[in-house]
Protein backbone atom coordinates (compact mmCIF):
# COMPACT_ATOMS: atom_id res chain seq x y z
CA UNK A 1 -39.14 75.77 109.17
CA UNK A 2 -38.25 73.21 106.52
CA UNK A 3 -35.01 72.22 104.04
CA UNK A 4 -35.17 73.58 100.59
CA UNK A 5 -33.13 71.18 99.27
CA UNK A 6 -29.16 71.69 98.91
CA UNK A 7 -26.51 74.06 97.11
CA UNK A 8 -23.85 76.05 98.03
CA UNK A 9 -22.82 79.96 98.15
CA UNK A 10 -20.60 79.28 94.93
CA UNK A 11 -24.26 78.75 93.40
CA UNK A 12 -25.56 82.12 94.25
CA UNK A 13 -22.51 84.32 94.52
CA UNK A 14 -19.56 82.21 92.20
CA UNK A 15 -16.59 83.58 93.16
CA UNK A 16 -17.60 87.04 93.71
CA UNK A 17 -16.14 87.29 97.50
CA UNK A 18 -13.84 88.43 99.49
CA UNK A 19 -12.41 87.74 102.84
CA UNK A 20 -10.53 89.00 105.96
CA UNK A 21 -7.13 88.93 103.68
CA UNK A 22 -9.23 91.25 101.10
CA UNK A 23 -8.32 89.12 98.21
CA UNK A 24 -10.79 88.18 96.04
CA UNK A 25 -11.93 84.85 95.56
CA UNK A 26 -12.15 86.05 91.48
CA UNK A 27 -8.65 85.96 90.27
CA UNK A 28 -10.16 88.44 87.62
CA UNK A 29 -10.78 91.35 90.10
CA UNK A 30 -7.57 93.10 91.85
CA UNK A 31 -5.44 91.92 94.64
CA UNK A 32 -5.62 94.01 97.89
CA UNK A 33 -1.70 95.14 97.49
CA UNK A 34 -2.66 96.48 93.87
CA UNK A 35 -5.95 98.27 95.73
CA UNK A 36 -3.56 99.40 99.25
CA UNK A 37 -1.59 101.69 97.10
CA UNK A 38 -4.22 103.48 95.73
CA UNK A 39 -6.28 104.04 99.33
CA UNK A 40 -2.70 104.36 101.71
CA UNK A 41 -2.77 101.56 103.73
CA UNK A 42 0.91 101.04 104.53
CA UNK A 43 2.03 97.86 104.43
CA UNK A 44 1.39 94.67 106.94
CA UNK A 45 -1.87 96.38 108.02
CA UNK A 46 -5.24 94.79 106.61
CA UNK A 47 -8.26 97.16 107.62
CA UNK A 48 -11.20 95.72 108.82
CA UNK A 49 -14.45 95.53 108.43
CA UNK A 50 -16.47 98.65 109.21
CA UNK A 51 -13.33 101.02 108.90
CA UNK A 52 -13.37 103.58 105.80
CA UNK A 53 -10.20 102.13 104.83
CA UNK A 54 -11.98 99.00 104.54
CA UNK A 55 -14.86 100.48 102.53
CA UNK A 56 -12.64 101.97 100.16
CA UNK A 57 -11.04 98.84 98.96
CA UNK A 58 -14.80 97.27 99.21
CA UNK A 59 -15.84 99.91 96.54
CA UNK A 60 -12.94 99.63 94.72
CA UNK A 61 -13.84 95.64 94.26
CA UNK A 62 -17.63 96.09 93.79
CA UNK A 63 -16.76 99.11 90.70
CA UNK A 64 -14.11 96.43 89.33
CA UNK A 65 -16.42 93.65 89.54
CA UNK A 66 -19.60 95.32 88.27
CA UNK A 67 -17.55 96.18 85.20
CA UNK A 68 -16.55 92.34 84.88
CA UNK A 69 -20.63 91.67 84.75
CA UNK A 70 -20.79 94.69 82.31
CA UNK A 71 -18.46 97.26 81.12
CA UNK A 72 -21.82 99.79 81.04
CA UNK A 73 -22.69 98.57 84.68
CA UNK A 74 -22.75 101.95 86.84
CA UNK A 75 -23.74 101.68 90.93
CA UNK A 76 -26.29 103.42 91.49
CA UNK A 77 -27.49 102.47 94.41
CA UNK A 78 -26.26 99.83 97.50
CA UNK A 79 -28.31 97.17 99.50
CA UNK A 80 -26.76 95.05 102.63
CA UNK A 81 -28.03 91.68 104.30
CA UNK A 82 -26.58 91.52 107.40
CA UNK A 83 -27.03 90.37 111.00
CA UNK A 84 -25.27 93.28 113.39
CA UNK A 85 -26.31 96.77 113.66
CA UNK A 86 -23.04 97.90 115.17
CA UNK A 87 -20.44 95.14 112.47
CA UNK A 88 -22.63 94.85 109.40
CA UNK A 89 -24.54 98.04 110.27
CA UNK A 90 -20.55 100.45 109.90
CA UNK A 91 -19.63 98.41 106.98
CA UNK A 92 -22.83 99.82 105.06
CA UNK A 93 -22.69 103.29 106.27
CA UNK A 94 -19.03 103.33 105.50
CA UNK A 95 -19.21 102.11 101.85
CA UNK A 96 -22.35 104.00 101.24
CA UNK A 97 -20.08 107.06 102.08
CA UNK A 98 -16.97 105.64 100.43
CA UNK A 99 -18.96 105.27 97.21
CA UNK A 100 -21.18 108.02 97.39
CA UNK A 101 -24.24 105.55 97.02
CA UNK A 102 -27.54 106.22 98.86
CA UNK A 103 -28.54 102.57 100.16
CA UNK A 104 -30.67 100.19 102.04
CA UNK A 105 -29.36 97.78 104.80
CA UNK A 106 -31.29 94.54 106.51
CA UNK A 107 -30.09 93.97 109.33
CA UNK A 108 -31.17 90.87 111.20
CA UNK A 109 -31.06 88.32 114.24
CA UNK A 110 -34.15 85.85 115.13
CA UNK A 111 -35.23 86.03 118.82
CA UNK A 112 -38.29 84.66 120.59
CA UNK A 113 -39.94 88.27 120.50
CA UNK A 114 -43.17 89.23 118.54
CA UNK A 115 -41.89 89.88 115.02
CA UNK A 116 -40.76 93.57 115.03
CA UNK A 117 -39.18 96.48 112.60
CA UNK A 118 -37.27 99.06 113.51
CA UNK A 119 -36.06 102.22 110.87
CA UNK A 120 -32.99 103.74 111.55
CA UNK A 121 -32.14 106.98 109.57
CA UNK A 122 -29.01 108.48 108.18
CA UNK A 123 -29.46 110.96 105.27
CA UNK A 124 -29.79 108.89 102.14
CA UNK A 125 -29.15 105.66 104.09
CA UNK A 126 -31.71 103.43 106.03
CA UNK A 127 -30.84 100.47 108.86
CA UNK A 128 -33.93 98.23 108.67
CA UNK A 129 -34.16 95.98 111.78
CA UNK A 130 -35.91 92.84 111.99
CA UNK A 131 -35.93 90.15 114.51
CA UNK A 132 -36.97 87.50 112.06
CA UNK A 133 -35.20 86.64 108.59
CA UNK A 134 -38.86 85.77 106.80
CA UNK A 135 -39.24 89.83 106.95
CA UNK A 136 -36.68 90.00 104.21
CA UNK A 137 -40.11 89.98 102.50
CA UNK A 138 -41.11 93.06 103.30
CA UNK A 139 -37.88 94.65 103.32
CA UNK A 140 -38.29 94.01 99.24
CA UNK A 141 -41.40 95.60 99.10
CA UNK A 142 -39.86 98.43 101.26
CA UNK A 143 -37.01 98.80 98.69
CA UNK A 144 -39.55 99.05 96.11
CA UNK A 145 -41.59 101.89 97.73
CA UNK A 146 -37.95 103.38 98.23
CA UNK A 147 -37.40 103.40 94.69
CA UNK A 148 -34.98 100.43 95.04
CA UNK A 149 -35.71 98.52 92.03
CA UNK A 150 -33.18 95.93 92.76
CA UNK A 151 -32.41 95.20 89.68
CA UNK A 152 -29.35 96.96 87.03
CA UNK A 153 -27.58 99.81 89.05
CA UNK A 154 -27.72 98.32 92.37
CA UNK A 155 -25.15 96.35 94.39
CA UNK A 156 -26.01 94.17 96.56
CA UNK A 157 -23.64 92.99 99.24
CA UNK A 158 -24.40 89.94 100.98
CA UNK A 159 -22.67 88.84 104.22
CA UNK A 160 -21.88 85.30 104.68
CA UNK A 161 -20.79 84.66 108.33
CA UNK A 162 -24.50 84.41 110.04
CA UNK A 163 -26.62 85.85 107.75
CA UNK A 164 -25.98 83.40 104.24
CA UNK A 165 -24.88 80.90 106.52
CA UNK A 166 -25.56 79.84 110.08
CA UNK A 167 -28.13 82.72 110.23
CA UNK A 168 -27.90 84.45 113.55
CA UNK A 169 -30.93 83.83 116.41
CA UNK A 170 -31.58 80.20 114.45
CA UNK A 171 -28.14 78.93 113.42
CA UNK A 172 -25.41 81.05 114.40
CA UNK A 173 -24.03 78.44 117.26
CA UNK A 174 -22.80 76.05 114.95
CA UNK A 175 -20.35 78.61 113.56
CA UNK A 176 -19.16 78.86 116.56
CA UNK A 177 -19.10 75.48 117.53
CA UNK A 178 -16.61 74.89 114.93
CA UNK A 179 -14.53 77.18 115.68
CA UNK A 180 -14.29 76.23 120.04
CA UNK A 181 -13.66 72.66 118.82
CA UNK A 182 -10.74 74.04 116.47
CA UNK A 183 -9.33 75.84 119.25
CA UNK A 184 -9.71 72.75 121.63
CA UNK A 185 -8.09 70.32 118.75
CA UNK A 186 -5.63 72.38 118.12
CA UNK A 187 -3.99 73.23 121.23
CA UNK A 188 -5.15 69.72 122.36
CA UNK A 189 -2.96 68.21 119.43
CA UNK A 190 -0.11 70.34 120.22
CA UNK A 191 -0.02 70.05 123.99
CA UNK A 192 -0.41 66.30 123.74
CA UNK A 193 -0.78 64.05 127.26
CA UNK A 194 -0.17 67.61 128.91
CA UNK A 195 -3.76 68.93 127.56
CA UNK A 196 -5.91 69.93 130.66
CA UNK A 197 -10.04 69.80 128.82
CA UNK A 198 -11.04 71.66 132.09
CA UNK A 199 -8.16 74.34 132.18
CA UNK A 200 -8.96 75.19 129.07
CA UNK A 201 -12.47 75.62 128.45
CA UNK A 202 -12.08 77.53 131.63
CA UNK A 203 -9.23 79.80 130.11
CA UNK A 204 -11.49 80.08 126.78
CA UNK A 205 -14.45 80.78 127.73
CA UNK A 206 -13.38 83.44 130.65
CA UNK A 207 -10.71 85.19 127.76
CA UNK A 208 -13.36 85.15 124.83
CA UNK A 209 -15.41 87.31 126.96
CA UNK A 210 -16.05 91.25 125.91
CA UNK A 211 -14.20 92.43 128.86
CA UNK A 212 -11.08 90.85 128.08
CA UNK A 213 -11.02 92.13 124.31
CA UNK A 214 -8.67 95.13 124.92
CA UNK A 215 -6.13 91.82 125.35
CA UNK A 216 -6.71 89.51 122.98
CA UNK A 217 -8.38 92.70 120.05
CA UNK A 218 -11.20 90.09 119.72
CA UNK A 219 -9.06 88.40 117.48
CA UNK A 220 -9.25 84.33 117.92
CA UNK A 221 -5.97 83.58 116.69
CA UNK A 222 -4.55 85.43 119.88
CA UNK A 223 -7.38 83.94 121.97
CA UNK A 224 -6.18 79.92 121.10
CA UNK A 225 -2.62 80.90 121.32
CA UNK A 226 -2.97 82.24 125.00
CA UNK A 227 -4.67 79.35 125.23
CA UNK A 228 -1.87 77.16 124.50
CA UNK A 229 0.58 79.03 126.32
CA UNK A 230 -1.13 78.42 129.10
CA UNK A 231 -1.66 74.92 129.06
CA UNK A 232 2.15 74.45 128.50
CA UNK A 233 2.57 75.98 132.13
CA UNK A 234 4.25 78.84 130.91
CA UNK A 235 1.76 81.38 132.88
CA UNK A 236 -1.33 80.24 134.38
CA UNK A 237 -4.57 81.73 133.71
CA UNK A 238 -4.47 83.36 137.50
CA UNK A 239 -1.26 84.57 137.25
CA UNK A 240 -2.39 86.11 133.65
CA UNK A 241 -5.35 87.64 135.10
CA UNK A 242 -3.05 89.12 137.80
CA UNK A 243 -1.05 90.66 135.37
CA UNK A 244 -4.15 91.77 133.60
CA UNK A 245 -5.57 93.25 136.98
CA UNK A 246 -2.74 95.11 137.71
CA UNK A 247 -2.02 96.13 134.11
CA UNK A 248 1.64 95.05 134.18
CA UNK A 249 0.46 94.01 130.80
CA UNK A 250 -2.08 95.60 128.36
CA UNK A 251 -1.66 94.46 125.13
CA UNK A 252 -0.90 91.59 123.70
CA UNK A 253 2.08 92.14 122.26
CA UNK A 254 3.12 92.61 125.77
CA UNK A 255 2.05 89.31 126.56
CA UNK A 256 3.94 87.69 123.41
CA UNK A 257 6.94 89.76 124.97
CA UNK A 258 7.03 88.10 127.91
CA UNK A 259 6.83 84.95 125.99
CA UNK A 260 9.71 86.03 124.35
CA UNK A 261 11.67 86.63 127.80
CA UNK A 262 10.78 83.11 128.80
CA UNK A 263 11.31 80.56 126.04
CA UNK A 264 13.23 78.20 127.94
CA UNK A 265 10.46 77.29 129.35
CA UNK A 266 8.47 75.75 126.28
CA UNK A 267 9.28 72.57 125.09
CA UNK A 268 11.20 72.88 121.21
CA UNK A 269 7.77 72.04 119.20
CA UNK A 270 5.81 74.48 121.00
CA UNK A 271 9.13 77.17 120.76
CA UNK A 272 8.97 76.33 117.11
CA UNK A 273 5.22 77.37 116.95
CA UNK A 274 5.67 80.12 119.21
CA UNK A 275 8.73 81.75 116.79
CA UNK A 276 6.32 81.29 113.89
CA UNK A 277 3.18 82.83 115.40
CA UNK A 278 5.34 85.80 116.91
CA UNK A 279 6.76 86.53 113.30
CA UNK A 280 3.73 86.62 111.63
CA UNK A 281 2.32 89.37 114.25
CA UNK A 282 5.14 91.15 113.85
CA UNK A 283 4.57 91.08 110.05
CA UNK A 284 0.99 92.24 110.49
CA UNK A 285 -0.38 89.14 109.18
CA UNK A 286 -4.21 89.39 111.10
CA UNK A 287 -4.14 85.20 111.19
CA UNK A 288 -0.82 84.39 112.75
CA UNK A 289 -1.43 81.15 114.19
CA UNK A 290 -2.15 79.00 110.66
CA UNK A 291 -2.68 75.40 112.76
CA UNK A 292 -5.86 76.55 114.37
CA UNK A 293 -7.35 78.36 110.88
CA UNK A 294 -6.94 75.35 109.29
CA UNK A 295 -8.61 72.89 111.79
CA UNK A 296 -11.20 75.19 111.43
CA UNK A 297 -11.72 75.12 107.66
CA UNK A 298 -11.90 71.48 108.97
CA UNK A 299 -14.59 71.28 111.68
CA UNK A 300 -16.44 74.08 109.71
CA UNK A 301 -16.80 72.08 106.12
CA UNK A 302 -17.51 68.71 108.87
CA UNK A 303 -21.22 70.39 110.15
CA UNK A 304 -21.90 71.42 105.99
CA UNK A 305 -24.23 68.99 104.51
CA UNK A 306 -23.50 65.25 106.37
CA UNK A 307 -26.63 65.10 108.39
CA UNK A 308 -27.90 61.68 107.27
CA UNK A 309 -31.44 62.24 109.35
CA UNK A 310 -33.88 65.71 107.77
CA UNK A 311 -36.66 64.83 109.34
CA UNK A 312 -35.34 66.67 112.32
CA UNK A 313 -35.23 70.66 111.55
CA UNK A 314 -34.01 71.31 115.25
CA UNK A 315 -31.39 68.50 115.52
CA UNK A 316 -30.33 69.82 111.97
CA UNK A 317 -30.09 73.51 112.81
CA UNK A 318 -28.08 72.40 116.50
CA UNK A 319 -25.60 70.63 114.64
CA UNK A 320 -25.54 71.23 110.90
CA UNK A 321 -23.95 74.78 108.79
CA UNK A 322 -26.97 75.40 106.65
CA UNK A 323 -27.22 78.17 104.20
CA UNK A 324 -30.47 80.65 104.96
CA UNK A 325 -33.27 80.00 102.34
CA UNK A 326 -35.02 83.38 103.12
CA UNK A 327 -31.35 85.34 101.67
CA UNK A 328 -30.40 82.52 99.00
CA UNK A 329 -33.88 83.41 97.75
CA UNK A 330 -34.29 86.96 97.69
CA UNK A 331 -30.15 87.34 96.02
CA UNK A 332 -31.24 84.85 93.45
CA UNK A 333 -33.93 86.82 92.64
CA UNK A 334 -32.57 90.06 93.02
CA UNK A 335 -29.47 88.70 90.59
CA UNK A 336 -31.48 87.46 88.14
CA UNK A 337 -33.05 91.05 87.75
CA UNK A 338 -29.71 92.64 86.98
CA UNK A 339 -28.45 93.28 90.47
CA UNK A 340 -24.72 92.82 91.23
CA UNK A 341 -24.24 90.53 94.37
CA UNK A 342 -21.12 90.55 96.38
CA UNK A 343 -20.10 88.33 99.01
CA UNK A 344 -18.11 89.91 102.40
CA UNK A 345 -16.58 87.95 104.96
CA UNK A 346 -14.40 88.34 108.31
CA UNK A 347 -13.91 85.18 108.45
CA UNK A 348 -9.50 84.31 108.02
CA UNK A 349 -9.16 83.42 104.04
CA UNK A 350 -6.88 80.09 105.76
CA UNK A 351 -10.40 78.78 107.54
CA UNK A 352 -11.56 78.82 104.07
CA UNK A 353 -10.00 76.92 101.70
CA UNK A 354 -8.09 73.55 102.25
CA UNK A 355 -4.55 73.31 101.63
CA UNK A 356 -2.93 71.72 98.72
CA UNK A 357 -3.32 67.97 100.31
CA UNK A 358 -7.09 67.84 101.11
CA UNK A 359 -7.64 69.59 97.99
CA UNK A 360 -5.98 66.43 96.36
CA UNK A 361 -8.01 64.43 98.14
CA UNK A 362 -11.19 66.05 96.99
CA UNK A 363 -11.99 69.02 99.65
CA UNK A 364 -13.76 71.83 98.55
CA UNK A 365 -13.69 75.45 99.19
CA UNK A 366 -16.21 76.79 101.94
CA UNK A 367 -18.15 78.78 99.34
CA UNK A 368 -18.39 75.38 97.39
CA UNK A 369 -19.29 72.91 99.83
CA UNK A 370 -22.82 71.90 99.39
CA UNK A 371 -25.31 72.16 102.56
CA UNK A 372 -28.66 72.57 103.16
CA UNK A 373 -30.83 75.52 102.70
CA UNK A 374 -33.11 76.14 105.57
CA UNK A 375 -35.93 78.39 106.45
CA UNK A 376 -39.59 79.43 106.49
């Protein structure tokens, strides 16, 4: 493992991405309400990723930014880097079908196993599994023998949340690293002298578990706000789990009800970001609580390129956002044959970007914050 000097995603991709909001970065290509219409999705719902509704506005943006590249640009053919069969491994099957594409996905997550394939079939689309990110290799040379020329005709979507950067099995943590420590900031800032470190991580780390995702949808916005409700005193974590237990609530919104029925008992700054969190889920905005996003744009762009020591590659993959060398290679190759690359990301547009006073004071966009570029 060793740096390959520095760049950013801007540098490979430019502005050709998309996040959880499904606007594109490129002003040029349409905005999602333009694209809802046309694929009813009724309004205050934003699909995501892996659901056909998701894959049609996907397809819509690759068609509308292949013709951006080249008006005589036609998609012929799709290929995926990912890093989950089940997330990344939907999302191709489901545009593949959306734009009646054959394709070619690589799917994959570094363990401490012999270096392994696996082929996974579905009529004119192929899952290739690897459990190390060098064998992007030999996926090309698989492509090839596929008649994947990847080159004009072919689409390539790239993912960026651990797979272009903070590649999963060698430097996925950091992601979420960033994004605990936004959560803990946050409601630690909001809570003030009240903020319990232990209750927390203890309320964190037992919510942000799989079982407790029927709750909190998997969606971290809901996760840090239960999180702060509960350090105000409102409900404590074994009184929530009661009410889990006994299903007296469900849902979420049945939680934020209850909320709701209790407000007196939150101080006036916490009501005030309580009655703006509650009316963006009722809304359907998918990242209601804007605070944590935005500390997390913050701790994220912090581990991207400020590692004074290099020498290091394991301190600098424990603590440092680097961009993968094995994928910034192959896409720059790939795009300099004629392929069409495509960034998608889950990640909340808000944990993105900086807001109109760091950008004054110099703060870049995610996609356009220099790191380094790591790999075999």
């Amino acid at each position: 493992m060793k740096i390959y000097g520095s760049t950013s995603l801007h540098e490979i991709l430019g502005d050709m991405i998309v996040y959880r909001n499904l606007d594109p970065v490129d002003a040029r290509l349409p905005r999602f309400e333009k694209i809802r219409n046309s694929v009813n999705i009724p309004t205050g719902k934003f699909p995501r990723k892996g659901k056909p509704a998701y894959a049609e506005v996907v397809v819509q943006l690759l068609r509308a930014a292949a013709n951006l590249v080249d008006p005589n640009f036609s998609i012929q053919q799709l290929v995926y880097l990912g890093d989950t069969q089940l997330n990344d491994g939907n999302a191709f099957l489901t545009i593949c079908d959306a734009g009646n594409w054959p394709g070619l996905a690589f799917i994959a997550a570094e363990n401490q196993l012999p270096p392994s394939v696996d082929l996974i079939g579905h009529s004119n689309k192929t899952l290739y599994l690897a459990n190390r990110w060098s064998a992007l290799k030999d996926f090309e040379v698989y492509c090839r023998n596929q008649g994947f020329l990847m080159g004009e005709g072919t689409a390539v979507i790239v993912d960026l949340d651990k797979t272009a950067l903070g590649a999963r099995g060698r430097n996925d943590q950091v992601i979420n690293q960033a994004r605990v420590n936004a959560v803990k900031q946050t409601v630690g800032n909001l809570l003030g002298q009240a903020f319990d470190l232990e209750g927390f991580q203890r309320a964190y780390e037992l919510l942000n578990q799989e079982a407790y995702h029927p709750f909190t949808t998997d969606n971290q916005d809901y996760l840090a706000y239960t999180c702060l409700i509960l350090g105000s005193d409102l409900f404590t974590l074994d009184s929530l789990l009661d009410l889990l237990a006994r299903k007296e609530i469900i849902t979420f919104n049945q939680f934020l009800a209850r909320v709701n029925d209790q407000l007196e008992g939150l101080s006036q700054p916490l009501r005030e970001v309580h009655d703006s969190f509650n009316a963006l889920v009722q809304s359907g905005d998918p990242t209601p609580f804007k605070t944590f996003r935005y500390q997390e744009y913050l701790t994220t762009t912090a581990r991207m390129g400020t590692t004074a020591n290099q020498e290091n590659i394991t301190e600098l993959l424990d603590n440092e956002l680097v961009i993968t060398h094995e994928v910034c290679e192959m896409a720059l190759r790939w795009k300099n044959n004629g392929a069409l690359l495509f960034g998608l990301s889950d990640k909340p547009d808000e944990a993105c970007f900086p807001g109109k006073d760091l950008a004054d004071q110099g703060h870049l966009p995610l996609h356009k914050t220099i790191t380094y570029v790591v790999g075999e």
